[in-house]
Protein backbone atom coordinates (compact mmCIF):
# COMPACT_ATOMS: atom_id res chain seq x y z
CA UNK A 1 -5.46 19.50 68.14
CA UNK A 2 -1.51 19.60 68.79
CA UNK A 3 0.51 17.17 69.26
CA UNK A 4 4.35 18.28 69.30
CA UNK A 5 7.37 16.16 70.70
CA UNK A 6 10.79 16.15 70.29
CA UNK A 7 14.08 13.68 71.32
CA UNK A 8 16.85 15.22 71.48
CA UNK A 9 20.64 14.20 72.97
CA UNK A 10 24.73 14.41 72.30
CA UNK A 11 26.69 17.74 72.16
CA UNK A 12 25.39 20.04 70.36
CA UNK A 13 21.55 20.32 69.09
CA UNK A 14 19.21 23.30 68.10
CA UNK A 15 15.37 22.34 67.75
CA UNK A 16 12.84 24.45 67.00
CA UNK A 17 8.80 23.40 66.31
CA UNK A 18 6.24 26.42 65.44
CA UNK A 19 2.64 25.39 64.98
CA UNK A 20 -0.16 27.08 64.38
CA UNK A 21 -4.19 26.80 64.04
CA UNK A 22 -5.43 22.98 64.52
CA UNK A 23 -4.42 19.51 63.59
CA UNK A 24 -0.58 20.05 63.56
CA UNK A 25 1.39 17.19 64.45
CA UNK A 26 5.36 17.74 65.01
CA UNK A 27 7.87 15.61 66.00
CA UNK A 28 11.63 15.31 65.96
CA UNK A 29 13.95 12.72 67.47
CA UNK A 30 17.68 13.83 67.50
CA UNK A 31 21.20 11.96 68.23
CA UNK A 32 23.90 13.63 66.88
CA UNK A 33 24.93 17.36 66.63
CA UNK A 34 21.98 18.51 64.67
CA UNK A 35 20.00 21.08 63.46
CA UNK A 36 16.22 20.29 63.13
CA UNK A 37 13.37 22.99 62.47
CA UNK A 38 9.58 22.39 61.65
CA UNK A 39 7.14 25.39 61.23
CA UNK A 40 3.98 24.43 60.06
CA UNK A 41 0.66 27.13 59.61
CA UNK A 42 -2.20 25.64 58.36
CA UNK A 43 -4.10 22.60 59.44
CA UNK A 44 -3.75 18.88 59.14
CA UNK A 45 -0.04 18.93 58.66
CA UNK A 46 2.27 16.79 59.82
CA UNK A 47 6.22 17.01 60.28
CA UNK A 48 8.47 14.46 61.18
CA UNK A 49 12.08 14.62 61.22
CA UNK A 50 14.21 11.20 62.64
CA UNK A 51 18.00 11.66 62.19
CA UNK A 52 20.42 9.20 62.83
CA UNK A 53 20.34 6.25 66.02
CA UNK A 54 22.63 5.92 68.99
CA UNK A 55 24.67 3.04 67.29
CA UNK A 56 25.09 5.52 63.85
CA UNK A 57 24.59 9.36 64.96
CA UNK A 58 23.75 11.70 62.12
CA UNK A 59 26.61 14.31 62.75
CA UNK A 60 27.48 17.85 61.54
CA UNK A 61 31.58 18.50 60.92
CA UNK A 62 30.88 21.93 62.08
CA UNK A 63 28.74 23.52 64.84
CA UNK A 64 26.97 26.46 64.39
CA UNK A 65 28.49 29.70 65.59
CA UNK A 66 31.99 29.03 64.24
CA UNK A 67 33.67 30.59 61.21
CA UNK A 68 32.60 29.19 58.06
CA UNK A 69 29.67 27.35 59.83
CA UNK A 70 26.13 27.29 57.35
CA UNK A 71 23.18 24.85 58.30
CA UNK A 72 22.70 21.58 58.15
CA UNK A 73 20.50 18.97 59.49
CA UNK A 74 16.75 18.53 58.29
CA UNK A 75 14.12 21.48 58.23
CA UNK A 76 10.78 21.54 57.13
CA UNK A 77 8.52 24.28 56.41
CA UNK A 78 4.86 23.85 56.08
CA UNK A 79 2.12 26.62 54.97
CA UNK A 80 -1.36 25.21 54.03
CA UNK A 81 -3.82 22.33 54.19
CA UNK A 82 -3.20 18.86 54.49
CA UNK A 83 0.52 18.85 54.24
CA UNK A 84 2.25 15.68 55.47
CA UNK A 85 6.35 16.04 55.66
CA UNK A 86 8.84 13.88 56.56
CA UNK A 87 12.71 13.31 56.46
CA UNK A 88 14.64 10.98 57.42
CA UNK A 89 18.19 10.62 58.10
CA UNK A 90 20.21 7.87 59.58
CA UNK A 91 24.20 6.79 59.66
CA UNK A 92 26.97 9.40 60.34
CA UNK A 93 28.04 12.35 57.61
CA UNK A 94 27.07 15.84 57.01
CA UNK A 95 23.77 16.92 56.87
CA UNK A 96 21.60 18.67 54.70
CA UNK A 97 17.55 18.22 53.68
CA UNK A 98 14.74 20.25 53.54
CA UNK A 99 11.48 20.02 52.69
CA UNK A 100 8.87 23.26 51.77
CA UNK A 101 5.11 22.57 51.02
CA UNK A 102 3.06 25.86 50.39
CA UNK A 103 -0.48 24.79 49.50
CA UNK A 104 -3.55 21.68 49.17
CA UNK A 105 -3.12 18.24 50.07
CA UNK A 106 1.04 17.91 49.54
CA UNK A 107 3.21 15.33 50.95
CA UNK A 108 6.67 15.14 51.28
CA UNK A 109 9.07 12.58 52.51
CA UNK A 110 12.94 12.28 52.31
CA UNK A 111 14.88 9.28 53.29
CA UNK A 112 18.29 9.97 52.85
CA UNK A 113 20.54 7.19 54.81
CA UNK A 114 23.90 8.47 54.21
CA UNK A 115 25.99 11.54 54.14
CA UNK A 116 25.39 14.36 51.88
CA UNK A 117 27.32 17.92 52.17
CA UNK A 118 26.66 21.07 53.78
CA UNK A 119 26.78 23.65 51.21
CA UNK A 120 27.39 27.78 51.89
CA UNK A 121 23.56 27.73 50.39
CA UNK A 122 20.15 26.77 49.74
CA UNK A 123 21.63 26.45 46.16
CA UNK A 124 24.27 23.70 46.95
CA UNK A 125 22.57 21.72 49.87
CA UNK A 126 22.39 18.13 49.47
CA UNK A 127 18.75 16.95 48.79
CA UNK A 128 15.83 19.48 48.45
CA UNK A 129 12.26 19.01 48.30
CA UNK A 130 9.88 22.29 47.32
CA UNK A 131 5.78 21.89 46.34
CA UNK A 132 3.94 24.69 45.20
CA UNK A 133 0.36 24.18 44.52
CA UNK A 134 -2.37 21.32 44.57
CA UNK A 135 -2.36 17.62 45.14
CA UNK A 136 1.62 16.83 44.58
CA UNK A 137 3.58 14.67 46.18
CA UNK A 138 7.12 14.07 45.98
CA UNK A 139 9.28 10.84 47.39
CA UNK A 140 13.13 11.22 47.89
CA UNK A 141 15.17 8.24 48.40
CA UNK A 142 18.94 7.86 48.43
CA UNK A 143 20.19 4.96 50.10
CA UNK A 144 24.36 4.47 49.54
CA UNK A 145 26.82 1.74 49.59
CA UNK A 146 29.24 0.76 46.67
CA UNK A 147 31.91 2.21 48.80
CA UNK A 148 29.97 5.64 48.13
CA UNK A 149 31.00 8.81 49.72
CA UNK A 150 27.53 9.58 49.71
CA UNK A 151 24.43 12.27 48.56
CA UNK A 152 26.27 14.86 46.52
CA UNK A 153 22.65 16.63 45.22
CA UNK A 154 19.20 15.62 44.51
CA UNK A 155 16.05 17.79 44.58
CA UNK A 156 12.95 17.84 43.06
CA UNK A 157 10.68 21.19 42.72
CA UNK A 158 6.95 21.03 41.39
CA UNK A 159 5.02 23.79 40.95
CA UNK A 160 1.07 23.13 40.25
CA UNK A 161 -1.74 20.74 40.05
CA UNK A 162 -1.71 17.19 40.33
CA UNK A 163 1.99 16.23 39.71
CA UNK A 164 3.96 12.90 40.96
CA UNK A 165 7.37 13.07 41.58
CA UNK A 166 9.63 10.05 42.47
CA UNK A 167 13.43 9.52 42.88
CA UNK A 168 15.13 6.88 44.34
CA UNK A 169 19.21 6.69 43.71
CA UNK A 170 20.79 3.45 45.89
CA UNK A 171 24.33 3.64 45.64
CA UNK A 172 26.70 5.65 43.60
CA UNK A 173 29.70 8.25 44.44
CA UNK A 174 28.96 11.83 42.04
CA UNK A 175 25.18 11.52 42.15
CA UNK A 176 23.58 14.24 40.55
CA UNK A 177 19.25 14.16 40.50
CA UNK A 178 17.44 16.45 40.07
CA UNK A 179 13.08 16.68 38.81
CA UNK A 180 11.71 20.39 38.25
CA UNK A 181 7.76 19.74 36.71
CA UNK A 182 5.72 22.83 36.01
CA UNK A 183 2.31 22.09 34.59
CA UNK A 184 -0.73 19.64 34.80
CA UNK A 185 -0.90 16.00 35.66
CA UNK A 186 2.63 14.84 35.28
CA UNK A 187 3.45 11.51 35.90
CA UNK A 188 0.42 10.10 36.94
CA UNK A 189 -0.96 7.72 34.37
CA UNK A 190 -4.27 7.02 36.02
CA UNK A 191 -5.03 10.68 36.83
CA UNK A 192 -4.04 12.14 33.88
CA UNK A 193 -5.34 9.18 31.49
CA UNK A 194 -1.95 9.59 29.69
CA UNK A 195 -0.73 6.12 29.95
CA UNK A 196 2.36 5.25 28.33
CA UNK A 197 2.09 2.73 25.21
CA UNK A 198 5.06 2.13 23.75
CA UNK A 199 3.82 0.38 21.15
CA UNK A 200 3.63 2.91 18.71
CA UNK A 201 7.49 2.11 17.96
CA UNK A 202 6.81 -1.25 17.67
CA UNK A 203 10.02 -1.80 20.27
CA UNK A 204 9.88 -3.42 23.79
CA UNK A 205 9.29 -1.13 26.51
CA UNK A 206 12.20 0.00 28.36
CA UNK A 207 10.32 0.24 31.51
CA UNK A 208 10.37 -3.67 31.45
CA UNK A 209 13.56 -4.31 32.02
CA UNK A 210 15.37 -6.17 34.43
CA UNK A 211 15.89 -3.41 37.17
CA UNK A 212 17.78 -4.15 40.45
CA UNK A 213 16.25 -1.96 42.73
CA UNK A 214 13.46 0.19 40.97
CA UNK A 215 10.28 0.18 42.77
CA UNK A 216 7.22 -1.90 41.80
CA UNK A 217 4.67 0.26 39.74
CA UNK A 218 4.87 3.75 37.41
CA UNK A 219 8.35 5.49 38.64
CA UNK A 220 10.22 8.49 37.44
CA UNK A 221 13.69 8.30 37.71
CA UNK A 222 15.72 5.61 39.18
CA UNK A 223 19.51 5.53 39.60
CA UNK A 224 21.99 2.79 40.99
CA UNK A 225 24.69 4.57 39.67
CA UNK A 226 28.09 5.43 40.42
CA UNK A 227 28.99 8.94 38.59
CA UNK A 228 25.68 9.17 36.90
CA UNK A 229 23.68 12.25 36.90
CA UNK A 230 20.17 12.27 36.02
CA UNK A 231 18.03 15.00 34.87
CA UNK A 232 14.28 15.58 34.00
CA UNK A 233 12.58 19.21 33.11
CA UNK A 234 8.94 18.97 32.25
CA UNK A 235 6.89 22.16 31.49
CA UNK A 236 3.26 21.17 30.23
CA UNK A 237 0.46 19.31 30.78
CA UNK A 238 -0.53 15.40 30.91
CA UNK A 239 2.69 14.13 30.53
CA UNK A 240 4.32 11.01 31.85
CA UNK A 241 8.16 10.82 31.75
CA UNK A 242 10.15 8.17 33.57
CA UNK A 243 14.10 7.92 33.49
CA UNK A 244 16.10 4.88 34.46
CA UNK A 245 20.28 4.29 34.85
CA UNK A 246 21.91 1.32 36.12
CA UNK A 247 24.97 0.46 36.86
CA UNK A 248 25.43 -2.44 39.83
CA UNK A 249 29.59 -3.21 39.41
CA UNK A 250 31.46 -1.01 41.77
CA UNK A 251 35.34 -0.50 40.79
CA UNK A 252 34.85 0.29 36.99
CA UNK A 253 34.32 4.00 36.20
CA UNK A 254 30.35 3.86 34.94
CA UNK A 255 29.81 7.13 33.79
CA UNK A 256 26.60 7.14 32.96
CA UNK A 257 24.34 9.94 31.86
CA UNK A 258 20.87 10.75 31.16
CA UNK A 259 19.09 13.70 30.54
CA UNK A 260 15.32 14.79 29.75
CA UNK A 261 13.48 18.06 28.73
CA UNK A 262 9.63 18.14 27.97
CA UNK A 263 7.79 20.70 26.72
CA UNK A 264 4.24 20.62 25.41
CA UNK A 265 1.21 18.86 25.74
CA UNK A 266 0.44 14.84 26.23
CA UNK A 267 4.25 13.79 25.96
CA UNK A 268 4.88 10.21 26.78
CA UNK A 269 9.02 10.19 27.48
CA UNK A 270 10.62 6.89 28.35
CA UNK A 271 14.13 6.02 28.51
CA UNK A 272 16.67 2.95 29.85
CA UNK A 273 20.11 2.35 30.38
CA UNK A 274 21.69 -0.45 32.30
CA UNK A 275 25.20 -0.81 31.39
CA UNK A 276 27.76 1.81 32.23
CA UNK A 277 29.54 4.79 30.60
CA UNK A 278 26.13 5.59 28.79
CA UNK A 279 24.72 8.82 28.00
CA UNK A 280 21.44 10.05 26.29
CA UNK A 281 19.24 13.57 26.05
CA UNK A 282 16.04 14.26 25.05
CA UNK A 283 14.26 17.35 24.02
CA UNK A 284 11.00 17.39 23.15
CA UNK A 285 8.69 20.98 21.99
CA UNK A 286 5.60 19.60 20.88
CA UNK A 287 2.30 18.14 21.15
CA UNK A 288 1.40 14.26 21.50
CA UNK A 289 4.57 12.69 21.15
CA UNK A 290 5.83 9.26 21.98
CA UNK A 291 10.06 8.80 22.65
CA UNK A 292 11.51 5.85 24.05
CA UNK A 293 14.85 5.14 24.59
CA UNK A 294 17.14 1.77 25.72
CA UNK A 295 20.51 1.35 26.23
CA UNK A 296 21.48 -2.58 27.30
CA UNK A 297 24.87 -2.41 26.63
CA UNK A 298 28.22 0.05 27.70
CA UNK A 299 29.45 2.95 26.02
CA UNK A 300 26.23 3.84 24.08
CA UNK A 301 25.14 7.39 23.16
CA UNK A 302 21.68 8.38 22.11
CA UNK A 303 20.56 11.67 21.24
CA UNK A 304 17.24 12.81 20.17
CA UNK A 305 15.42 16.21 19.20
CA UNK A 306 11.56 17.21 18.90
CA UNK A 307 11.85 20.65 17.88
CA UNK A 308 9.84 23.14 16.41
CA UNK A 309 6.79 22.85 17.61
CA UNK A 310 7.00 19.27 16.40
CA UNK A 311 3.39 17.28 16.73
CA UNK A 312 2.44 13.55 17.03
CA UNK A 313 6.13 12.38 16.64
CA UNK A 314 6.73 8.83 17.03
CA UNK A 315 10.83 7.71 18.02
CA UNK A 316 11.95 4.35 19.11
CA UNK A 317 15.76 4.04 19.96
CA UNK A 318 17.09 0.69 20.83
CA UNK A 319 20.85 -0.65 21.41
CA UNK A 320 21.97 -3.61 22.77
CA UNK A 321 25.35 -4.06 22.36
CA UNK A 322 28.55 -1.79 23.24
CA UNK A 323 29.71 1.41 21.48
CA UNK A 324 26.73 2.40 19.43
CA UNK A 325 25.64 6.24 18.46
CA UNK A 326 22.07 6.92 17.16
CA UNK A 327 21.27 10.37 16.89
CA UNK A 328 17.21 11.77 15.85
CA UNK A 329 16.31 15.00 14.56
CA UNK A 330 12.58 15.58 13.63
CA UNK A 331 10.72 18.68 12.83
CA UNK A 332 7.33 18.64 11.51
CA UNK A 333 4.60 16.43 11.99
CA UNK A 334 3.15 12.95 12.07
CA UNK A 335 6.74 11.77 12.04
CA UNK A 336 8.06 7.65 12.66
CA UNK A 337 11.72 7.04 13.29
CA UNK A 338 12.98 3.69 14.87
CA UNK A 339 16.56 2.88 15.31
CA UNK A 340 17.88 -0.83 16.17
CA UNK A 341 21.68 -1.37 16.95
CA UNK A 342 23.06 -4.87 17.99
């Protein structure tokens, strides 16, 4: 069964749909000067692409065919079973987005809501979405206000297995986002049986703070920023990371900064941060560790290191107040460090 259907009106538009063998389902809806594109081979799939409304087109600066011109405006690429893909894109701006699924039971999904660049590639393009493998699924949100000039880059790339990959990012004007996972049941404590107990550092979980906008239930990494950049590399199996920044008053200059990478086996990696002008990194090589991090305050640093091969490593960070630094080195094993600043 086929089902393919496309909207399309205003200036300038190019829409393609390719479908092959049974069960595809395309459509595309269009106002604006846009660019829209869904192949799909395989069956079960489903694309979707919805850009902009007649009140707010979604609208390219450039049209294709001119000097300087490179693509913009949704795409998704579908090759394998199952597949479900969708992006959505509403308000005026540039366009970018693009989703590729290549392989078992996949979703996708992209809401975007704002503008976000056209870049001169693949490389630069605001928002990305690329699965490789089994069971993933990947959720993009973006969102915008704060007197934002919009998506500047977010992507997320998994390659293998069962992996779970969220990011939502609200407001904010240099976003940055980006979650690469290669490995085995990331992020998904009640597939992997890796849930996160943080009370092994006998501090409160950072997860349970009061968060403006992050969604109800296990997430990986949340924004509301306004120059923030976010990061999170995981290479492994059964790990669970999750990353949350904050930062809700527009005007002041809340650089904050987080940053994750995760190598190893059965890694639980936690971290907070709700004031502004915060930054933090983590590296972990190692087996079975536990990290947590929470910033409440403005202006904090935290920086910790699992290195070495370092196995069964317990580290609990916490500052509340404004201006602290707490740095954490381990290597070896069976290690405990806590730090407390108020």
């Amino acid at each position: 069964m086929k089902k393919l259907s496309f909207l399309f009106a205003m200036i300038f538009t190019v829409t393609m749909v390719m479908a092959q063998n049974s069960g595809n389902i395309a459509t595309i809806d269009q106002f604006g000067s846009n660019i829209a594109e869904i192949e799909q081979t395989g069956s079960n799939n489903t694309g979707d692409i919805d850009q902009g409304t007649l009140g707010t087109p979604v609208t390219n600066n450039k049209v294709p065919g001119y000097a300087g011109d490179w693509k913009g405006g949704a795409f998704i690429d579908q090759i394998g079973d199952g597949n479900n893909a969708s992006i959505n894109m509403h308000d005026g701006g540039n366009n970018g987005s693009s989703v590729y699924q290549l392989g078992n039971n996949n979703e996708g999904h992209q809401d975007i809501g704002t503008s976000h660049s056209i870049a001169t590639s693949w490389d630069l393009m605001g928002v990305d979405l690329d699965q490789l493998g089994n069971n993933n699924s990947a959720t993009q949100t973006t969102v915008a206000s704060f007197g934002s000039a919009g998506v500047k880059r977010m992507f997320v790339i998994q390659d293998g297995n069962y992996n779970v990959a969220d990011q939502l990012s609200i407001g904010g004007y240099v976003n940055d986002q980006n979650i690469t996972q290669i490995g085995d049941n990331n992020n998904n404590p009640t597939e992997s049986g890796n849930a996160f107990d943080v009370s092994a550092t006998t501090l409160a979980n950072p997860l349970s703070l009061s968060w403006a906008h992050k969604p109800a239930g296990d997430y990986t990494q949340y924004a509301n920023q306004m120059r923030g950049t976010s990061h999170i590399y995981v290479e492994g199996s059964g790990n669970n990371t999750a990353q949350y920044q904050e930062y809700t008053v527009w005007s002041r200059s809340g650089e904050n900064d987080a940053w994750m990478d995760v190598y190893g086996d059965n890694n639980n990696v936690v971290q907070g941060q709700l004031g502004f002008q915060n930054s933090s990194d983590i590296d972990i090589d190692g087996n079975g560790n536990v990290v947590t991090s929470s910033q409440l305050g403005d202006s904090n640093l935290v920086d910790i290191d699992l290195v070495g091969g370092s196995n069964n490593c317990v580290v609990g960070v916490e500052q509340i107040g404004n201006s602290h630094d707490a740095t954490v080195f381990q290597s070896g094993a069976s290690n405990f460090a806590k730090v407390i600043q108020q």
